[in-house]
C-alpha atoms as a PDB file:
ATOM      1  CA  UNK A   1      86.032  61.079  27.979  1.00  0.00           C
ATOM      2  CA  UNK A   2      83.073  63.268  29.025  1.00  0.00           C
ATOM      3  CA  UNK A   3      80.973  62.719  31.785  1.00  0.00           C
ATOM      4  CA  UNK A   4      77.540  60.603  30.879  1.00  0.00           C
ATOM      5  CA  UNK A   5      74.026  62.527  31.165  1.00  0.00           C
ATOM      6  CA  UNK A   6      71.637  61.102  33.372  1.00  0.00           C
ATOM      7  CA  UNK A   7      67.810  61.936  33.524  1.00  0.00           C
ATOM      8  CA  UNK A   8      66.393  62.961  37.093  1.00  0.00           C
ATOM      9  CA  UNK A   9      63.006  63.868  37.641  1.00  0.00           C
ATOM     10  CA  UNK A  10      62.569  65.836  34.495  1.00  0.00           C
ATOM     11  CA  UNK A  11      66.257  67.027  33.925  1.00  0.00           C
ATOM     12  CA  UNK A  12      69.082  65.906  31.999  1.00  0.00           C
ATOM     13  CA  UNK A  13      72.232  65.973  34.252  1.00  0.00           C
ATOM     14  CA  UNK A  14      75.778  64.887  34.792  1.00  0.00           C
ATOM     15  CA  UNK A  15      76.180  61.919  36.048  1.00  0.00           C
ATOM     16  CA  UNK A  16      77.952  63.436  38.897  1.00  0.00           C
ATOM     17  CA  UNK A  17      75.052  65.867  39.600  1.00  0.00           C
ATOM     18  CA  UNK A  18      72.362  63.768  40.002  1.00  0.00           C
ATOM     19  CA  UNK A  19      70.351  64.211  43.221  1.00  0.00           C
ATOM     20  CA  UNK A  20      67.591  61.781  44.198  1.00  0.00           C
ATOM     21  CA  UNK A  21      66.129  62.475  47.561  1.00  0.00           C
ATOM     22  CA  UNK A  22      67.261  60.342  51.114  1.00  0.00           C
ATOM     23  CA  UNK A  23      63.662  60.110  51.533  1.00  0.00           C
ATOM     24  CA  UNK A  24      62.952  58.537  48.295  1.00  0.00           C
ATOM     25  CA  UNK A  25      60.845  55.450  48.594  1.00  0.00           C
ATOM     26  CA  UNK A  26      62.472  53.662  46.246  1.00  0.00           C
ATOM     27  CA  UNK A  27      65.617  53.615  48.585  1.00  0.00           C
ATOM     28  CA  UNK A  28      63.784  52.998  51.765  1.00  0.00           C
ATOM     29  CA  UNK A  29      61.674  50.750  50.684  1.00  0.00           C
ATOM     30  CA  UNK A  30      62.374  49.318  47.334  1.00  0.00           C
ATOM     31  CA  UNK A  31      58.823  51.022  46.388  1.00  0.00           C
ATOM     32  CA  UNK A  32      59.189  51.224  42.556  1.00  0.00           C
ATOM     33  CA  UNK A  33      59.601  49.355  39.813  1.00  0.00           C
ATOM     34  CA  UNK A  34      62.134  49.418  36.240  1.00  0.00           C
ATOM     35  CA  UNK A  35      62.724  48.795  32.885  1.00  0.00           C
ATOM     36  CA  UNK A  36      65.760  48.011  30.907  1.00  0.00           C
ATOM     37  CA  UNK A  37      65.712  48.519  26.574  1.00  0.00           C
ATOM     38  CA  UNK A  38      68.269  47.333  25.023  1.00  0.00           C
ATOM     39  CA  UNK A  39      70.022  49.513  22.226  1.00  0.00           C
ATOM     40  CA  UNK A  40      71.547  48.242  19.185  1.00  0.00           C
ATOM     41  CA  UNK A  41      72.936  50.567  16.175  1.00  0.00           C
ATOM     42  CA  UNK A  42      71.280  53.559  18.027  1.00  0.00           C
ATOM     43  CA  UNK A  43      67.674  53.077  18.216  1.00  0.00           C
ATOM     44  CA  UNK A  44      65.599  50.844  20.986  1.00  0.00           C
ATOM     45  CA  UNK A  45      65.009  47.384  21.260  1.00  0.00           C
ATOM     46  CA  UNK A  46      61.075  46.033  21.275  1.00  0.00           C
ATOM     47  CA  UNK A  47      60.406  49.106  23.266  1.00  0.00           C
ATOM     48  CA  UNK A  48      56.920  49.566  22.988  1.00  0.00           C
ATOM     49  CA  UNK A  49      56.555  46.011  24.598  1.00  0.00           C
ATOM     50  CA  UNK A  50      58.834  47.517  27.919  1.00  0.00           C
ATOM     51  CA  UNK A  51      56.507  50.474  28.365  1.00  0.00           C
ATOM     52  CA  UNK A  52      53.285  48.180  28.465  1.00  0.00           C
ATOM     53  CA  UNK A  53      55.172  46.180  31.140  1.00  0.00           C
ATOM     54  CA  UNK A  54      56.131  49.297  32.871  1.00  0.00           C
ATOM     55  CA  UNK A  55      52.780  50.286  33.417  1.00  0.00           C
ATOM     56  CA  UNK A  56      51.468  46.733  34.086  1.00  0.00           C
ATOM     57  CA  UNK A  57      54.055  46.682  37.189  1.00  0.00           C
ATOM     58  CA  UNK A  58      53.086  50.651  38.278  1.00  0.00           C
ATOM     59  CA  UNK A  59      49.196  49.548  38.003  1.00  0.00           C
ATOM     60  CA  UNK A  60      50.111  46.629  40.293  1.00  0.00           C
ATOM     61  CA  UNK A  61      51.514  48.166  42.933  1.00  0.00           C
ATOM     62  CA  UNK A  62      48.916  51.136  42.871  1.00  0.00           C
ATOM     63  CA  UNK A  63      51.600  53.551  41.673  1.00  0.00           C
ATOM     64  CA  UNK A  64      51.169  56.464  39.104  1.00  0.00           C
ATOM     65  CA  UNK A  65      54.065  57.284  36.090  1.00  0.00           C
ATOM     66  CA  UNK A  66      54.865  60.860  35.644  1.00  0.00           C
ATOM     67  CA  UNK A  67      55.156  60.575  32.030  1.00  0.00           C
ATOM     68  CA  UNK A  68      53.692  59.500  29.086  1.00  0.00           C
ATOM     69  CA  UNK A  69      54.896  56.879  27.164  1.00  0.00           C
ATOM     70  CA  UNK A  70      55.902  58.968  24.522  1.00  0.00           C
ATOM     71  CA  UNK A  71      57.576  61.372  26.560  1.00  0.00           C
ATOM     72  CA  UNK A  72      59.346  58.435  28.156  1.00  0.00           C
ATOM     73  CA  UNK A  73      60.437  57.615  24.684  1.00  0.00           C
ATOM     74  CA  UNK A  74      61.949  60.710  23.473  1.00  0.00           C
ATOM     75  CA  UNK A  75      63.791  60.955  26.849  1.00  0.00           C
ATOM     76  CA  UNK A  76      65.125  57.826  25.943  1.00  0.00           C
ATOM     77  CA  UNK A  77      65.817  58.918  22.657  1.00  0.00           C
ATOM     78  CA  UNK A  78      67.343  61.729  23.933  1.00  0.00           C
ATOM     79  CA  UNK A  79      69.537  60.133  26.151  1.00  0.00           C
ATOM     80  CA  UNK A  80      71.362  57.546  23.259  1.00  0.00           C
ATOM     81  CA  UNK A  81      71.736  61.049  21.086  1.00  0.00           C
ATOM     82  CA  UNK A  82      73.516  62.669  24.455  1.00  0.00           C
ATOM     83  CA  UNK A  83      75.657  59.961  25.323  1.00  0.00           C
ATOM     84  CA  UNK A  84      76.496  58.921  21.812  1.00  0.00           C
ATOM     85  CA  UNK A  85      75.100  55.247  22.698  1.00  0.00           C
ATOM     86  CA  UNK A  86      75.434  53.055  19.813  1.00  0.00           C
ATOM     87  CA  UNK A  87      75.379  49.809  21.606  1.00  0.00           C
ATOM     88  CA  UNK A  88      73.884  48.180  25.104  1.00  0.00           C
ATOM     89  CA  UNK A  89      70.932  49.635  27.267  1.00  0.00           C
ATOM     90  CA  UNK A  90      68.872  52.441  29.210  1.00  0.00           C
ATOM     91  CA  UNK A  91      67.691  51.539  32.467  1.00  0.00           C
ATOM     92  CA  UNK A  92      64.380  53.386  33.651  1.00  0.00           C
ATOM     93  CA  UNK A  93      63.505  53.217  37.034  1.00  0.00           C
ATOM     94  CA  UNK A  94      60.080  54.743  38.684  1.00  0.00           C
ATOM     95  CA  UNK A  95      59.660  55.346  42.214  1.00  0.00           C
ATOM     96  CA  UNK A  96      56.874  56.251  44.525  1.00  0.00           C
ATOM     97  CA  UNK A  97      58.888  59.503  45.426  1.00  0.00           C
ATOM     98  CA  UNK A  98      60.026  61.116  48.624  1.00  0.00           C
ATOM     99  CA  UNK A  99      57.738  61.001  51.336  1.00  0.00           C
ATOM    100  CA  UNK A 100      58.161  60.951  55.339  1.00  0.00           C
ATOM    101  CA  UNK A 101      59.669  57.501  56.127  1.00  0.00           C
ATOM    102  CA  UNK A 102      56.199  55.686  57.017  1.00  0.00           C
ATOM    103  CA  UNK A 103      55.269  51.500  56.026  1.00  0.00           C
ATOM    104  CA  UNK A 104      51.639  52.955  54.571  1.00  0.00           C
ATOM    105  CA  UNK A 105      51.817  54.186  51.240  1.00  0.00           C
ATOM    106  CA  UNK A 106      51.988  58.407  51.052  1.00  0.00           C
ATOM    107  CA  UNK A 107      48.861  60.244  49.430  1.00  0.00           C
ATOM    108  CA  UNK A 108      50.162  62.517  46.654  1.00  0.00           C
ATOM    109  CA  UNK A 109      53.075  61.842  46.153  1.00  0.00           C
ATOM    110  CA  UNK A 110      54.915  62.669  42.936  1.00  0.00           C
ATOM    111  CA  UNK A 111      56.840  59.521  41.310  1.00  0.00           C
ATOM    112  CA  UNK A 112      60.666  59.700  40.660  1.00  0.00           C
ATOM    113  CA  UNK A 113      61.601  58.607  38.145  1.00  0.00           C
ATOM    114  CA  UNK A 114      65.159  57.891  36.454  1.00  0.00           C
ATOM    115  CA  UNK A 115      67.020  57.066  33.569  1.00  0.00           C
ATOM    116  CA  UNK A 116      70.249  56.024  32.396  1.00  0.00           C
ATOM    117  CA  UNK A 117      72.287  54.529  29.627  1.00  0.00           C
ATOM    118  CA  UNK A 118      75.048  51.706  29.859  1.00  0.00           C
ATOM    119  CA  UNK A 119      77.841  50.726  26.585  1.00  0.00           C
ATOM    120  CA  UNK A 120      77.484  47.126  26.201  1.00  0.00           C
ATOM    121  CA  UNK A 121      78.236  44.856  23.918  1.00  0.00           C
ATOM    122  CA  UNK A 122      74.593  43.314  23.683  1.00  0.00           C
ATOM    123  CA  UNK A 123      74.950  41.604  19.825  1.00  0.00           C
ATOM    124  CA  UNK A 124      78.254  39.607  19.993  1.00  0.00           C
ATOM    125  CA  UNK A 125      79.536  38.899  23.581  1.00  0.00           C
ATOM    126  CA  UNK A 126      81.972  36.837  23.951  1.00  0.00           C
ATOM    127  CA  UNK A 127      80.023  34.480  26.614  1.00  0.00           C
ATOM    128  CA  UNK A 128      77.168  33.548  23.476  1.00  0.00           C
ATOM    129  CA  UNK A 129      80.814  31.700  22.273  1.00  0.00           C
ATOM    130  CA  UNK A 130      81.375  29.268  24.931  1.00  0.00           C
ATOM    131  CA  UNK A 131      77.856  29.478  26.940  1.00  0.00           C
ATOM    132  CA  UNK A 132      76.997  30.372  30.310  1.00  0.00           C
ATOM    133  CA  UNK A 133      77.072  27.598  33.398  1.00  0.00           C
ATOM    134  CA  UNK A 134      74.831  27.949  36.222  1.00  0.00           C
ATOM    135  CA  UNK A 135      73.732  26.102  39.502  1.00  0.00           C
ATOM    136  CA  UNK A 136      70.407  25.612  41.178  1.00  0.00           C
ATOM    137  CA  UNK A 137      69.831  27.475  44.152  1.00  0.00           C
ATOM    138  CA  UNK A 138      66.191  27.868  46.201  1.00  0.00           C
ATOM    139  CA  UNK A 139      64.377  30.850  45.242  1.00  0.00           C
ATOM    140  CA  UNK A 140      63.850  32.745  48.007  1.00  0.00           C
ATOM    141  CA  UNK A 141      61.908  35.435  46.569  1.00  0.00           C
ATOM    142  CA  UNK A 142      58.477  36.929  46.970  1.00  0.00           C
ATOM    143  CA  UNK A 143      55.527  36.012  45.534  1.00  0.00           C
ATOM    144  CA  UNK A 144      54.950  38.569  43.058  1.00  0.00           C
ATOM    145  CA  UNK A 145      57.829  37.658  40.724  1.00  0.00           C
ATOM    146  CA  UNK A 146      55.467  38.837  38.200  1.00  0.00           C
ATOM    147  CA  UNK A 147      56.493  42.546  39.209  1.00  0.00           C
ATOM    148  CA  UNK A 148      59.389  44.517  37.762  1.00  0.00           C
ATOM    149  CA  UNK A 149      60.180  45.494  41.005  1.00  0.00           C
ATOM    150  CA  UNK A 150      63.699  47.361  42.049  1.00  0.00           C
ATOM    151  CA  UNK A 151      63.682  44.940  45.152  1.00  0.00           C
ATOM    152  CA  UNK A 152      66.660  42.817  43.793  1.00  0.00           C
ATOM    153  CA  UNK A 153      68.634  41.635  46.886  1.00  0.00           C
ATOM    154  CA  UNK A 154      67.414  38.391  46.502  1.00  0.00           C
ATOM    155  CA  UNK A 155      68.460  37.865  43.379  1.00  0.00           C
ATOM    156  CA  UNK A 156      72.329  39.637  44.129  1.00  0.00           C
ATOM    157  CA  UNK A 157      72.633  37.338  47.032  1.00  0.00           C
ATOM    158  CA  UNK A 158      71.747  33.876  44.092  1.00  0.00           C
ATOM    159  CA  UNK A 159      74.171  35.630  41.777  1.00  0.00           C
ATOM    160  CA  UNK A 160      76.964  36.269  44.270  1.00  0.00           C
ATOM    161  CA  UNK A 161      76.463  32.826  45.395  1.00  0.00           C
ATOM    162  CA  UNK A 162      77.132  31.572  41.734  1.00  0.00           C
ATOM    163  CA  UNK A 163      80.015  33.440  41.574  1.00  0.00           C
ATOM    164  CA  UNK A 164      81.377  31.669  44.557  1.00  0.00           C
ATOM    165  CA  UNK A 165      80.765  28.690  43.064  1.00  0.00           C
ATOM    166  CA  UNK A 166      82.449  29.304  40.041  1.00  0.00           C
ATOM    167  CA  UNK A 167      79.711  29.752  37.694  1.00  0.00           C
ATOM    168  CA  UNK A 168      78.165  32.519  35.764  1.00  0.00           C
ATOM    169  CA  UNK A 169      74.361  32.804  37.016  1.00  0.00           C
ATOM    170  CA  UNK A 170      72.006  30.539  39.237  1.00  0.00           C
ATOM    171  CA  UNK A 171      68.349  28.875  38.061  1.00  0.00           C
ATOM    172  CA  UNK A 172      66.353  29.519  41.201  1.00  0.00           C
ATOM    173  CA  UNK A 173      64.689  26.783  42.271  1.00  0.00           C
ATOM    174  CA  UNK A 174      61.144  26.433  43.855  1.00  0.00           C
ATOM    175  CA  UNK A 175      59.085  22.918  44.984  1.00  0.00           C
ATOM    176  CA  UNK A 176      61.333  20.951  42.896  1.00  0.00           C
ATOM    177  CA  UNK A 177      61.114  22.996  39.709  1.00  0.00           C
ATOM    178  CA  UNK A 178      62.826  25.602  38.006  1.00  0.00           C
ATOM    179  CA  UNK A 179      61.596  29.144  38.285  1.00  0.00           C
ATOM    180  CA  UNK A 180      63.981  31.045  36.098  1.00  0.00           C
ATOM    181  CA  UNK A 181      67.432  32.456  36.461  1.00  0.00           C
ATOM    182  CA  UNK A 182      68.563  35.479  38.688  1.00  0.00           C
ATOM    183  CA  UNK A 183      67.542  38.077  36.032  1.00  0.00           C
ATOM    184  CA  UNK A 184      66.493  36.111  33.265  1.00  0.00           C
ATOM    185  CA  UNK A 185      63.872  33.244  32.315  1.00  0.00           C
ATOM    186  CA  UNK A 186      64.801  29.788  31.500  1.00  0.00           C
ATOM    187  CA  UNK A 187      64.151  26.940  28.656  1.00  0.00           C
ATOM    188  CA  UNK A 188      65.205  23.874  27.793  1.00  0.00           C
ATOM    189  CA  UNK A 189      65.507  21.881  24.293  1.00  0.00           C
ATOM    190  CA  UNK A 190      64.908  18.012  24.881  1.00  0.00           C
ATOM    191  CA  UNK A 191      65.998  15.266  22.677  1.00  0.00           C
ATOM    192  CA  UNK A 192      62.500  15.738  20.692  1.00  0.00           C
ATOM    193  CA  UNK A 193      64.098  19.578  20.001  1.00  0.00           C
ATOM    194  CA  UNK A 194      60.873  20.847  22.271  1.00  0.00           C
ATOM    195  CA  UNK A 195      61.255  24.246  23.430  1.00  0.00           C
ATOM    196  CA  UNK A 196      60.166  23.979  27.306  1.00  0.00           C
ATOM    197  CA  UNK A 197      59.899  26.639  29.698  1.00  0.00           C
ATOM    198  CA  UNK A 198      57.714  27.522  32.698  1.00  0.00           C
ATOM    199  CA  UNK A 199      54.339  28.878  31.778  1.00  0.00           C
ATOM    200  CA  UNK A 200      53.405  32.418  33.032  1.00  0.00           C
ATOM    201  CA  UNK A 201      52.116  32.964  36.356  1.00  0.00           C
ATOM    202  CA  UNK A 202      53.215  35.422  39.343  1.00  0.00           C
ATOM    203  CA  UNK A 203      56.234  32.746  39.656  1.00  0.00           C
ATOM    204  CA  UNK A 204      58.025  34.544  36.831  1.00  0.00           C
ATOM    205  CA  UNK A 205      58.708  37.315  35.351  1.00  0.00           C
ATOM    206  CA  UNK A 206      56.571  37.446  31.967  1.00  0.00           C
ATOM    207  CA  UNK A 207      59.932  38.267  29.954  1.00  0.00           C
ATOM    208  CA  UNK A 208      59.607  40.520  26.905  1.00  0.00           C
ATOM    209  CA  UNK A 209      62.175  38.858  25.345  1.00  0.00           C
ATOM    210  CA  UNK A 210      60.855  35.085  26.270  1.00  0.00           C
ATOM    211  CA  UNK A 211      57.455  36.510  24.840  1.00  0.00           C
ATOM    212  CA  UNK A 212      59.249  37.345  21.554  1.00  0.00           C
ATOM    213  CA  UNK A 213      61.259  34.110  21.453  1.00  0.00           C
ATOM    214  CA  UNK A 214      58.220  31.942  22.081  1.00  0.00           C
ATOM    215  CA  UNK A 215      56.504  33.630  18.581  1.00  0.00           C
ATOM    216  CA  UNK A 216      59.725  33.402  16.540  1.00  0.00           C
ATOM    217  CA  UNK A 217      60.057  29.548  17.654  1.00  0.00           C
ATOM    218  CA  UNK A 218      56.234  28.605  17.052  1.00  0.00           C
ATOM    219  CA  UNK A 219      56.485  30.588  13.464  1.00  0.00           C
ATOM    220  CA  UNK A 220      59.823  28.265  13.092  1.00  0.00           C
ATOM    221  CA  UNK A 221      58.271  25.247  13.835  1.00  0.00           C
ATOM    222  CA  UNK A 222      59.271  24.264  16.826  1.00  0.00           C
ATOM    223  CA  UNK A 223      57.162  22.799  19.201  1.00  0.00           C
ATOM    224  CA  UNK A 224      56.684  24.766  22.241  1.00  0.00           C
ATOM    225  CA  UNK A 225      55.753  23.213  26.030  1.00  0.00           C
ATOM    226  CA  UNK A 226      54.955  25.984  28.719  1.00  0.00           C
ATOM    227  CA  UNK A 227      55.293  23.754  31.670  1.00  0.00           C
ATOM    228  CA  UNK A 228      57.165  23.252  34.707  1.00  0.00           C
ATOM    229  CA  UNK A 229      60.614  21.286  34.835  1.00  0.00           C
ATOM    230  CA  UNK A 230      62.710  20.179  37.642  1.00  0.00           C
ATOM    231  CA  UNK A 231      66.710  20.627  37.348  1.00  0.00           C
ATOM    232  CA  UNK A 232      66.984  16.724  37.019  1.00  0.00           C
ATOM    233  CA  UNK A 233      65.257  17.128  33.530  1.00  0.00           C
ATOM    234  CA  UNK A 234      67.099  20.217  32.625  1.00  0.00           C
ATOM    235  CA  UNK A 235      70.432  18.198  33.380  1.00  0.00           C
ATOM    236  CA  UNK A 236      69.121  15.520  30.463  1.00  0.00           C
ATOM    237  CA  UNK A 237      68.192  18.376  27.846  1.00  0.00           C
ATOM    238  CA  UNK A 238      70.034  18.603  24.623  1.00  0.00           C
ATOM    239  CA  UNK A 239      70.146  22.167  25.085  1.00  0.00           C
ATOM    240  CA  UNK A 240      69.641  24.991  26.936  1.00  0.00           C
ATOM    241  CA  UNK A 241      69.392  28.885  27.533  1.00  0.00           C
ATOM    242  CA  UNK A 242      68.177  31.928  28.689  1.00  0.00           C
ATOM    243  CA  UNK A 243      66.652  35.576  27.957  1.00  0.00           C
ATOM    244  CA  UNK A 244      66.318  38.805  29.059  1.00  0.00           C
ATOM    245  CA  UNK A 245      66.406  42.504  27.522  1.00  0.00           C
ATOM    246  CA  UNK A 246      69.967  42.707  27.319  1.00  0.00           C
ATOM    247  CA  UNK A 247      71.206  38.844  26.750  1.00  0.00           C
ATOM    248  CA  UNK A 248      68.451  38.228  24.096  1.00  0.00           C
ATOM    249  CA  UNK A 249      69.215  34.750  23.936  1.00  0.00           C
ATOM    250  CA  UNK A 250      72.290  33.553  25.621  1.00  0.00           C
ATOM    251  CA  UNK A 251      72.964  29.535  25.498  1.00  0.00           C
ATOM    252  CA  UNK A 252      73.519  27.341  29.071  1.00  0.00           C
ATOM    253  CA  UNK A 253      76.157  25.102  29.006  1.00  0.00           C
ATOM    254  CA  UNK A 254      76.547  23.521  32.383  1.00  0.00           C
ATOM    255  CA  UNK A 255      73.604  23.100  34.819  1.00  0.00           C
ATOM    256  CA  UNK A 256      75.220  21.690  38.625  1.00  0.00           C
ATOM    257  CA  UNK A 257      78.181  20.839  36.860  1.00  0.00           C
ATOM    258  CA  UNK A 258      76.207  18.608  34.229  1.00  0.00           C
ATOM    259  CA  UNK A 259      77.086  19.326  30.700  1.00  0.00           C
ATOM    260  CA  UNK A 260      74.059  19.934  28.767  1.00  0.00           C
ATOM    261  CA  UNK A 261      74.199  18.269  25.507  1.00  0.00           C
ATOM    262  CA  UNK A 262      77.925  18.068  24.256  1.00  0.00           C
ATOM    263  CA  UNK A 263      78.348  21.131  26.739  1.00  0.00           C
ATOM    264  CA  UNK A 264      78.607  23.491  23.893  1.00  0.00           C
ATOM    265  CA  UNK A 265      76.117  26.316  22.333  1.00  0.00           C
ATOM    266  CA  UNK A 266      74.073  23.709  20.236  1.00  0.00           C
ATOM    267  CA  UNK A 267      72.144  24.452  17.036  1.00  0.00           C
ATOM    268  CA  UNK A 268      68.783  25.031  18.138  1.00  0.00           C
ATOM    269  CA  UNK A 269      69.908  28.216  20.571  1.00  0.00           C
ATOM    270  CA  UNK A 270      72.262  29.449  17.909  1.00  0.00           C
ATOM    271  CA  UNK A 271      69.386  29.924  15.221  1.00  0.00           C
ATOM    272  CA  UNK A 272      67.163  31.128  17.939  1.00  0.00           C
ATOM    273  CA  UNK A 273      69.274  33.726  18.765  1.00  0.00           C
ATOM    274  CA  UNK A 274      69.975  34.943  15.286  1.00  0.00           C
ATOM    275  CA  UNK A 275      66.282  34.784  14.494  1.00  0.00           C
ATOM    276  CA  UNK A 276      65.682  37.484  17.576  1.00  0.00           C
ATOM    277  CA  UNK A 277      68.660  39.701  16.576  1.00  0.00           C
ATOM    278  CA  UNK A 278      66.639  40.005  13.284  1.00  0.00           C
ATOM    279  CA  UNK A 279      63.404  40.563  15.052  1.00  0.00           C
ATOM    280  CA  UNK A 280      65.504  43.032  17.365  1.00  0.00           C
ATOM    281  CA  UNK A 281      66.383  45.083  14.581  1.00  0.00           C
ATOM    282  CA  UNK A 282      63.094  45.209  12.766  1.00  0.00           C
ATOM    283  CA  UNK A 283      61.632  46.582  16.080  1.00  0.00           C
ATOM    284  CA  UNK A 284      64.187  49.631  16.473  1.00  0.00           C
ATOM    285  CA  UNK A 285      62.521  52.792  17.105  1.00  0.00           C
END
């Protein structure tokens, strides 16, 4: 099998070529922020809503992007045609660059920034079959959860402890509520088939997939309650799930060992899922 092409700073590379440098902000200091598109059938996943994120994160942590967004693009494009990607993501990661190893941000200072594909089955995983079972842990996070940021240990340590535990992922946990999960946001369906999930704020990550979700729900029907809830309630749901890029909408089964519902993928999250795999491919680009 050949080797997969990476982008680096403006070149497309062997994976086994590609240099960032030691003094790279990003890995001293977690100083940058990403992306990740899904790809399905070759072509990119709701990606115009990624790249206004992208630059929503950059503008919030006073950082510049070396590219446009349509050069971004057709380096993404690029990289599916190069690595023969039919199926599962690109990853895009900007940086603040290389700059003598000092807490104070550098003054011009050219932005890294990366790219690279991943083969993944995105549209039929064998998980969406049985669901996924998580436990609550305390989010121990920072405060501006509202930023892509590359600063993910956090989030390893919640999904490493889940692991332990026996379960797939963790719903961080925060005053009593839910926040959302390690690397995805959380909802609930309760016994009046509401769709509930935390409202936006600089708690969460405002999902590109949850915003999606939300508008194919509402034009469904369903009623839809951005509001806090505390794992107690999620324990009582009929049904639950989560989101992100590359899950799209992937159904919770167990929360703390509780079965949600009849502890199988109910109804409501199947046809939600289905009706954003159809959104997902009338968005390819």
């Amino acid at each position: 099998m050949s080797e997969a092409i990476v982008f680096v700073n403006g070149e497309y590379v062997p994976e086994s070529e590609a240099r960032i440098s030691v003094f790279d902000r990003g890995f001293l200091f977690a100083d940058g922020v990403y992306e990740v598109t899904s790809v399905i059938e070759g072509g990119l996943v709701d990606n115009a809503g990624h790249l206004v994120r992208l630059r929503r994160s950059l503008g919030e942590i006073g950082m510049s992007c070396p590219m446009s967004d349509e050069e971004i693009t057709l380096m993404q494009k690029n990289l599916i045609e190069r690595n023969q990607l039919e199926q599962g993501m690109i990853y895009l990661q900007v940086s603040r660059g290389a700059a003598p190893r000092d807490f104070a941000f550098p003054v011009d200072t050219k932005p890294s920034i990366v790219a690279f594909t991943q083969s993944r089955n995105v549209l039929s995983p064998p998980v969406v079959e049985r669901g996924l079972t998580v436990v609550t842990l305390p989010d121990i996070r920072w405060r501006r959860r509202d930023i892509k940021t590359v600063g993910l240990l956090p989030a390893s340590m919640a999904k490493q402890r889940a692991a332990e535990q026996g379960a797939d992922d963790a719903w961080m946990v925060e005053d009593g509520y839910v926040t959302e999960g390690t690397s995805n946001n959380a909802y609930i369906i309760d016994r009046e088939q509401r769709l509930i999930t935390r409202p936006l704020s600089s708690d969460i990550l405002p999902g590109i997939t949850r915003k999606a979700i939300l508008a194919l729900a509402e034009e469904s029907g369903m009623e839809i309650l951005e509001r806090s809830f505390t794992p107690e309630e999620a324990y009582q749901a009929q049904e639950a799930f989560v989101s992100s890029a590359t899950t799209f909408v992937m159904p919770v089964v167990s929360i703390d060992g509780h079965a949600i519902g009849d502890g199988k993928p109910g109804p409501v999250v199947k046809r939600l899922r289905e009706l954003y795999i159809d959104f997902a491919r009338r968005t390819l680009s």
